[in-house]
N, C-alpha and C. Protein backbone atom coordinates (compact mmCIF):
# COMPACT_ATOMS: atom_id res chain seq x y z
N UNK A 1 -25.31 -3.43 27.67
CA UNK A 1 -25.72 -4.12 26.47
C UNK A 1 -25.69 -5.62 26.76
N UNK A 2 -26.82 -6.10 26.34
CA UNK A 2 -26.68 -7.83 26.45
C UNK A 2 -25.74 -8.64 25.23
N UNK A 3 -25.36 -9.66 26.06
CA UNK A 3 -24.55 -10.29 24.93
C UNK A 3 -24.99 -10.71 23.97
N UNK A 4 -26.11 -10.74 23.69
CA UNK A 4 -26.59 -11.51 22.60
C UNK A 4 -26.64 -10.37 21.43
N UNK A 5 -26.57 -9.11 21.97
CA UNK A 5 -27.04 -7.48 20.99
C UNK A 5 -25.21 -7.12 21.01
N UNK A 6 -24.41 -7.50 21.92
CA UNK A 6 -23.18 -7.32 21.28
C UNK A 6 -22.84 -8.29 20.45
N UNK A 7 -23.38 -9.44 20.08
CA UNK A 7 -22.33 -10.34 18.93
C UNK A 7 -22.81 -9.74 17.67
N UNK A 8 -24.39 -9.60 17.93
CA UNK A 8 -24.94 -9.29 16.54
C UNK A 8 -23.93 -7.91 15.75
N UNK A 9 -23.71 -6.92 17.40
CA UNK A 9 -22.90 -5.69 16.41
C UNK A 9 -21.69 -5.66 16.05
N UNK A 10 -20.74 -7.01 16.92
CA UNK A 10 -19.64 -7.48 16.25
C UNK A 10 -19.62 -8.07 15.08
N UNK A 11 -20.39 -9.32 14.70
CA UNK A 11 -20.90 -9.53 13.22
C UNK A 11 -21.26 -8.85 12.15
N UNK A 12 -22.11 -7.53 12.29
CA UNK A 12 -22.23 -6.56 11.40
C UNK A 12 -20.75 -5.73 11.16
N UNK A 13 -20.01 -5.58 12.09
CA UNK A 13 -18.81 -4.62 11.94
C UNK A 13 -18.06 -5.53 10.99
N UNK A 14 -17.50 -5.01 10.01
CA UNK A 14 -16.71 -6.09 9.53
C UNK A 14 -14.87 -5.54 10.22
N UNK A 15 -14.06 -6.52 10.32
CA UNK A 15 -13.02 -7.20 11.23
C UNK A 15 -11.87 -6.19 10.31
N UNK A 16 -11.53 -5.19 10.02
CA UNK A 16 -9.85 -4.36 9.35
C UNK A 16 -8.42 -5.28 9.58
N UNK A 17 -7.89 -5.40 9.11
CA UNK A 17 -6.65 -5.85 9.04
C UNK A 17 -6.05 -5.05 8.23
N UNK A 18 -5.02 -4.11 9.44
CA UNK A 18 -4.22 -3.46 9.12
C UNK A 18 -2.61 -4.46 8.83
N UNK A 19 -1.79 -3.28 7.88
CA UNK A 19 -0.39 -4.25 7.41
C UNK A 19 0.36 -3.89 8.69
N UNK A 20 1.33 -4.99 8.60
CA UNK A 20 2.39 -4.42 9.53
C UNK A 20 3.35 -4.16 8.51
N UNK A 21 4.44 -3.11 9.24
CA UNK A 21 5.47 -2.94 8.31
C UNK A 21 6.18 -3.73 7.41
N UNK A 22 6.75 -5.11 7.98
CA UNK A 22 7.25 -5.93 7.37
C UNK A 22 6.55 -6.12 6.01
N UNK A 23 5.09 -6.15 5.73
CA UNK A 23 4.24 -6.55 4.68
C UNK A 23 4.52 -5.27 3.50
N UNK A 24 4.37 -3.77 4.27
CA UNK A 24 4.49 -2.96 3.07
C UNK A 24 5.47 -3.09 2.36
N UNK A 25 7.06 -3.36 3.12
CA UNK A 25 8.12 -3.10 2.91
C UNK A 25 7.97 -4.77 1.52
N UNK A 26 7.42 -5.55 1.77
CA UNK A 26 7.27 -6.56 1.00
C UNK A 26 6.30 -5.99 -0.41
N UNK A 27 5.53 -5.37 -0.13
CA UNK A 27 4.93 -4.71 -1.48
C UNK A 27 5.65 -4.50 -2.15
N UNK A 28 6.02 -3.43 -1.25
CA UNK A 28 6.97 -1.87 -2.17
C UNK A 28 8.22 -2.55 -2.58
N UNK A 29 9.13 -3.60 -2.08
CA UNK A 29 10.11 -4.59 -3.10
C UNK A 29 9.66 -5.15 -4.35
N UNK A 30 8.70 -5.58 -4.16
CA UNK A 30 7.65 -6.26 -5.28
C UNK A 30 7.41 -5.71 -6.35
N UNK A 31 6.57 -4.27 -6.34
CA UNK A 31 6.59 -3.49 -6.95
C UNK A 31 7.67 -3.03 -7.73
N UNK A 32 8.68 -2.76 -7.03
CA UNK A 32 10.28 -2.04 -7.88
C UNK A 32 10.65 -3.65 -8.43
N UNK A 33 10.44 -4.66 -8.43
CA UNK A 33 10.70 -5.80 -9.21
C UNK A 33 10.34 -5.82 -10.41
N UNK A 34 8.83 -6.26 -10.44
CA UNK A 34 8.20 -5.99 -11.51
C UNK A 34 8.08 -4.53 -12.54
N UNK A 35 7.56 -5.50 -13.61
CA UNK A 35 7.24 -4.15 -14.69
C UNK A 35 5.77 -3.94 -14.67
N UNK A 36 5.74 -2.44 -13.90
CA UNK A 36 4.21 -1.92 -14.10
C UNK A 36 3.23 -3.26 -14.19
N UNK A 37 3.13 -3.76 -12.95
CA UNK A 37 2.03 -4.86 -13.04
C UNK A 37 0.79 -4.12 -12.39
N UNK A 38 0.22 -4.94 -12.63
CA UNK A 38 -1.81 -4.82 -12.55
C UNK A 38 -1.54 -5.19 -10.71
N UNK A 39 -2.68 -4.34 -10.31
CA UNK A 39 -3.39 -4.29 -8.99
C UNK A 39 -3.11 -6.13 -8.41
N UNK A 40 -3.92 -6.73 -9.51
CA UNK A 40 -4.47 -8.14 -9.15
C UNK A 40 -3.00 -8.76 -9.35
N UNK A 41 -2.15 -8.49 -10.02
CA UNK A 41 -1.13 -9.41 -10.61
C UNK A 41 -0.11 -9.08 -9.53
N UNK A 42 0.01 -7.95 -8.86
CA UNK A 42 1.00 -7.80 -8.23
C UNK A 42 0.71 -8.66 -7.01
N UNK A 43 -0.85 -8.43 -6.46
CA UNK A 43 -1.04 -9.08 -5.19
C UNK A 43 -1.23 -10.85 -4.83
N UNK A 44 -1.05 -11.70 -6.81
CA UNK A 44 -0.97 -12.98 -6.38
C UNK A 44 0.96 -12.88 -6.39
N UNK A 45 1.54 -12.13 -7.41
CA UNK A 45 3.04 -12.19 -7.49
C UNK A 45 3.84 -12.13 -5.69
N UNK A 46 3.09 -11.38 -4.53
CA UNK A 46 3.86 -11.87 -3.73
C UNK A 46 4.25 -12.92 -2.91
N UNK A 47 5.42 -13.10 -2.58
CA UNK A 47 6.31 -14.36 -1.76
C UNK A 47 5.32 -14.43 -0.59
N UNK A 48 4.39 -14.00 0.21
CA UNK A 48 3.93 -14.53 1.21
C UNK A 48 2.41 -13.84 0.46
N UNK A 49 1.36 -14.85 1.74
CA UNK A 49 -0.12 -14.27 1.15
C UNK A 49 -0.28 -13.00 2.28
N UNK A 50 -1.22 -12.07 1.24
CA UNK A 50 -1.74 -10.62 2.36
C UNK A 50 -3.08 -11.12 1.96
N UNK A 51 -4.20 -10.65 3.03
CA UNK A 51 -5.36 -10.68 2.81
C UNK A 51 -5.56 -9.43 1.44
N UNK A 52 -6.49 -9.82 0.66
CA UNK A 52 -6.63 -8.77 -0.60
C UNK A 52 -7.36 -7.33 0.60
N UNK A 53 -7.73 -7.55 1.38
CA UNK A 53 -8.71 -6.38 2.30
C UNK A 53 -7.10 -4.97 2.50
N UNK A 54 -6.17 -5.98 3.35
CA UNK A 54 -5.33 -5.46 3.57
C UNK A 54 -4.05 -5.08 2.79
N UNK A 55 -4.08 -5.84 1.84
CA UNK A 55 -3.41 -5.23 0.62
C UNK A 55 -4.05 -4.21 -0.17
N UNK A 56 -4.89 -4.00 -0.26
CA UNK A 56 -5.55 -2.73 -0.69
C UNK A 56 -5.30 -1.28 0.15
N UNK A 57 -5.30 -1.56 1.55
CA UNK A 57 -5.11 -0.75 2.39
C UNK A 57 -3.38 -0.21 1.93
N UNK A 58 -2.63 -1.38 2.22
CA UNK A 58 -1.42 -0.75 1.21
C UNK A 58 -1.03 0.12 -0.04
N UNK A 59 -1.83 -0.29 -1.35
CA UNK A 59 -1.80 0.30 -2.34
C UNK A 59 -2.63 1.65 -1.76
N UNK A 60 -3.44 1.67 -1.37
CA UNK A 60 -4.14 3.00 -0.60
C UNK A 60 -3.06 3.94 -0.25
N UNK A 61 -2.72 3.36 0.85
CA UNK A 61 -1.36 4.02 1.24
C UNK A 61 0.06 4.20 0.57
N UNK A 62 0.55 3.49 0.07
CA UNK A 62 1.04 3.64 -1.20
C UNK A 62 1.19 4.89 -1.98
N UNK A 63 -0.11 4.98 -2.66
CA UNK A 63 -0.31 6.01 -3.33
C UNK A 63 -0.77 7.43 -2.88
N UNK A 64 -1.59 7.58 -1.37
CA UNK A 64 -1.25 8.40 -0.99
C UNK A 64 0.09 9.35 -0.30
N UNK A 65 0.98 8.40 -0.41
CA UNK A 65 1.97 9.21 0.11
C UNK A 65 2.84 8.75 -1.09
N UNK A 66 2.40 9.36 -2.04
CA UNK A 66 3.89 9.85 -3.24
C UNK A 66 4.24 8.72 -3.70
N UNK A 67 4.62 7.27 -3.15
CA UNK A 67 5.39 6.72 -3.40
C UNK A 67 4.73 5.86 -5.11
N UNK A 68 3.96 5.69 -5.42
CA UNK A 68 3.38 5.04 -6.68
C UNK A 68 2.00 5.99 -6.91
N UNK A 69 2.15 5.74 -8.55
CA UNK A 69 0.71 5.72 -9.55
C UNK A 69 0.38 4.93 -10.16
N UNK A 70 -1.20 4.79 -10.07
CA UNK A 70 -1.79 4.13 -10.70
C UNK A 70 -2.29 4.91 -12.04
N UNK A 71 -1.96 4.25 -13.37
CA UNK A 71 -2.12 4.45 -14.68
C UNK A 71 -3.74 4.29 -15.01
N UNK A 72 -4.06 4.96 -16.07
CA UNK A 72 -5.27 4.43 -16.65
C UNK A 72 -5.70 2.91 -16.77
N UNK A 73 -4.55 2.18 -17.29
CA UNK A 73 -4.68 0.87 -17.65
C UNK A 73 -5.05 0.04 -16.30
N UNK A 74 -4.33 0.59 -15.27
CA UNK A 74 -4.45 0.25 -13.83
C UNK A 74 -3.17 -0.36 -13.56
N UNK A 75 -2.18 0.45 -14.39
CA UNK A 75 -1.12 -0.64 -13.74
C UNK A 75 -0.52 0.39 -13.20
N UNK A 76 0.55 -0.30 -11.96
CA UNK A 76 1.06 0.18 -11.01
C UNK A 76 2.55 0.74 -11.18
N UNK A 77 2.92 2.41 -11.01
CA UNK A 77 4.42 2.62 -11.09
C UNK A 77 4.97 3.19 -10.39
N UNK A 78 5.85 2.67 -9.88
CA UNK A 78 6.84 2.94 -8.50
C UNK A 78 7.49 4.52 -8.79
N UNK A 79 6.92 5.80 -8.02
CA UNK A 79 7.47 6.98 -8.49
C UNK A 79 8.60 7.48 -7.73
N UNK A 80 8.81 7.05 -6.42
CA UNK A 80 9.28 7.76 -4.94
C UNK A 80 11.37 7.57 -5.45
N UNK A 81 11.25 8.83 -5.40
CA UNK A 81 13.03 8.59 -5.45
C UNK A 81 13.61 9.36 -4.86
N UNK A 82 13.86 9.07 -3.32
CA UNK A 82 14.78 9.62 -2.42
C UNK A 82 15.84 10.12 -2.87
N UNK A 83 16.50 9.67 -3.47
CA UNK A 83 18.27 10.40 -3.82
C UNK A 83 17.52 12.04 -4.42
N UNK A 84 16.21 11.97 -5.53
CA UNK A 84 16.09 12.80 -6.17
C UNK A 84 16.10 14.04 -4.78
N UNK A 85 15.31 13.68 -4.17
CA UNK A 85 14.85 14.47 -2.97
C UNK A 85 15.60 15.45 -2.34
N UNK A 86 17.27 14.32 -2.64
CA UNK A 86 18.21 14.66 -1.58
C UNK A 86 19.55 15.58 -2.14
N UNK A 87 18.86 15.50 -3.44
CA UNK A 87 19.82 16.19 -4.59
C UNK A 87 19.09 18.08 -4.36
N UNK A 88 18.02 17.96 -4.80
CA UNK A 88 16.65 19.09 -4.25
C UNK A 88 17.15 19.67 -3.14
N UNK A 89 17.18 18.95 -1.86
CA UNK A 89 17.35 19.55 -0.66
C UNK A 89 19.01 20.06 -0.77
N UNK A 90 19.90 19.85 -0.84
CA UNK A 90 20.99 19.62 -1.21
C UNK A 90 21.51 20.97 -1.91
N UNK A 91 20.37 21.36 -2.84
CA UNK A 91 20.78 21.90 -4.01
C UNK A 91 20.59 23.83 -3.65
N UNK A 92 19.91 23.37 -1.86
CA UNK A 92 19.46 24.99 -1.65
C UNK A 92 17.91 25.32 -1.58
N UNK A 93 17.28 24.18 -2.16
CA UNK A 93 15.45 24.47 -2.10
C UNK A 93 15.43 24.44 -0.67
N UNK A 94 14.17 25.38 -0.11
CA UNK A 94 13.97 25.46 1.66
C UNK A 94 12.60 24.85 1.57
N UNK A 95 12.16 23.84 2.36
CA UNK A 95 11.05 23.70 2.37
C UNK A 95 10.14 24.37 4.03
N UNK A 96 8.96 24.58 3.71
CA UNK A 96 8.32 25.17 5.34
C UNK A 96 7.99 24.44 6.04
């Protein structure tokens, strides 16, 4: 491929920025701070800036793995409660 046909397909690709841990772990504090805040409100409320691309990728993730829902209204609620988990496991439930 000539260079001039690879920049063009680097330019079309647009650039992902994934979180690093440190950043989720900064969400997900954030989140259990606040009361049920909005998408937008939570992501100017944090102590350092995330790109909005990659903060989305968070709430993405986020919510796919259990840990929050998003409400009709769109606001955000922290569901994930380990102790509950550990009370469950604890209690004799077997999981497969």
């Amino acid at each position: 491929m000539m260079a001039s046909q690879e920049k063009r397909k680097n330019k079309q690709t647009p650039k992902i920025h994934y979180p690093q841990l440190d950043t989720i772990l900064m969400v997900e504090e954030k989140i259990q701070e606040m009361n049920y805040p909005k998408k937008t409100e939570l992501w100017r409320a944090l102590p350092k800036r995330v790109m909005y691309q990659t903060y989305c990728i968070i709430i993405d993730y986020l919510e796919q793995s259990g840990k929050i829902l998003i409400d009709d209204d769109g606001r955000i609620v922290w569901i994930w409660n380990p102790e509950l988990i550990k009370n469950i496991l604890s209690s004799g439930v077997k999981l497969k």
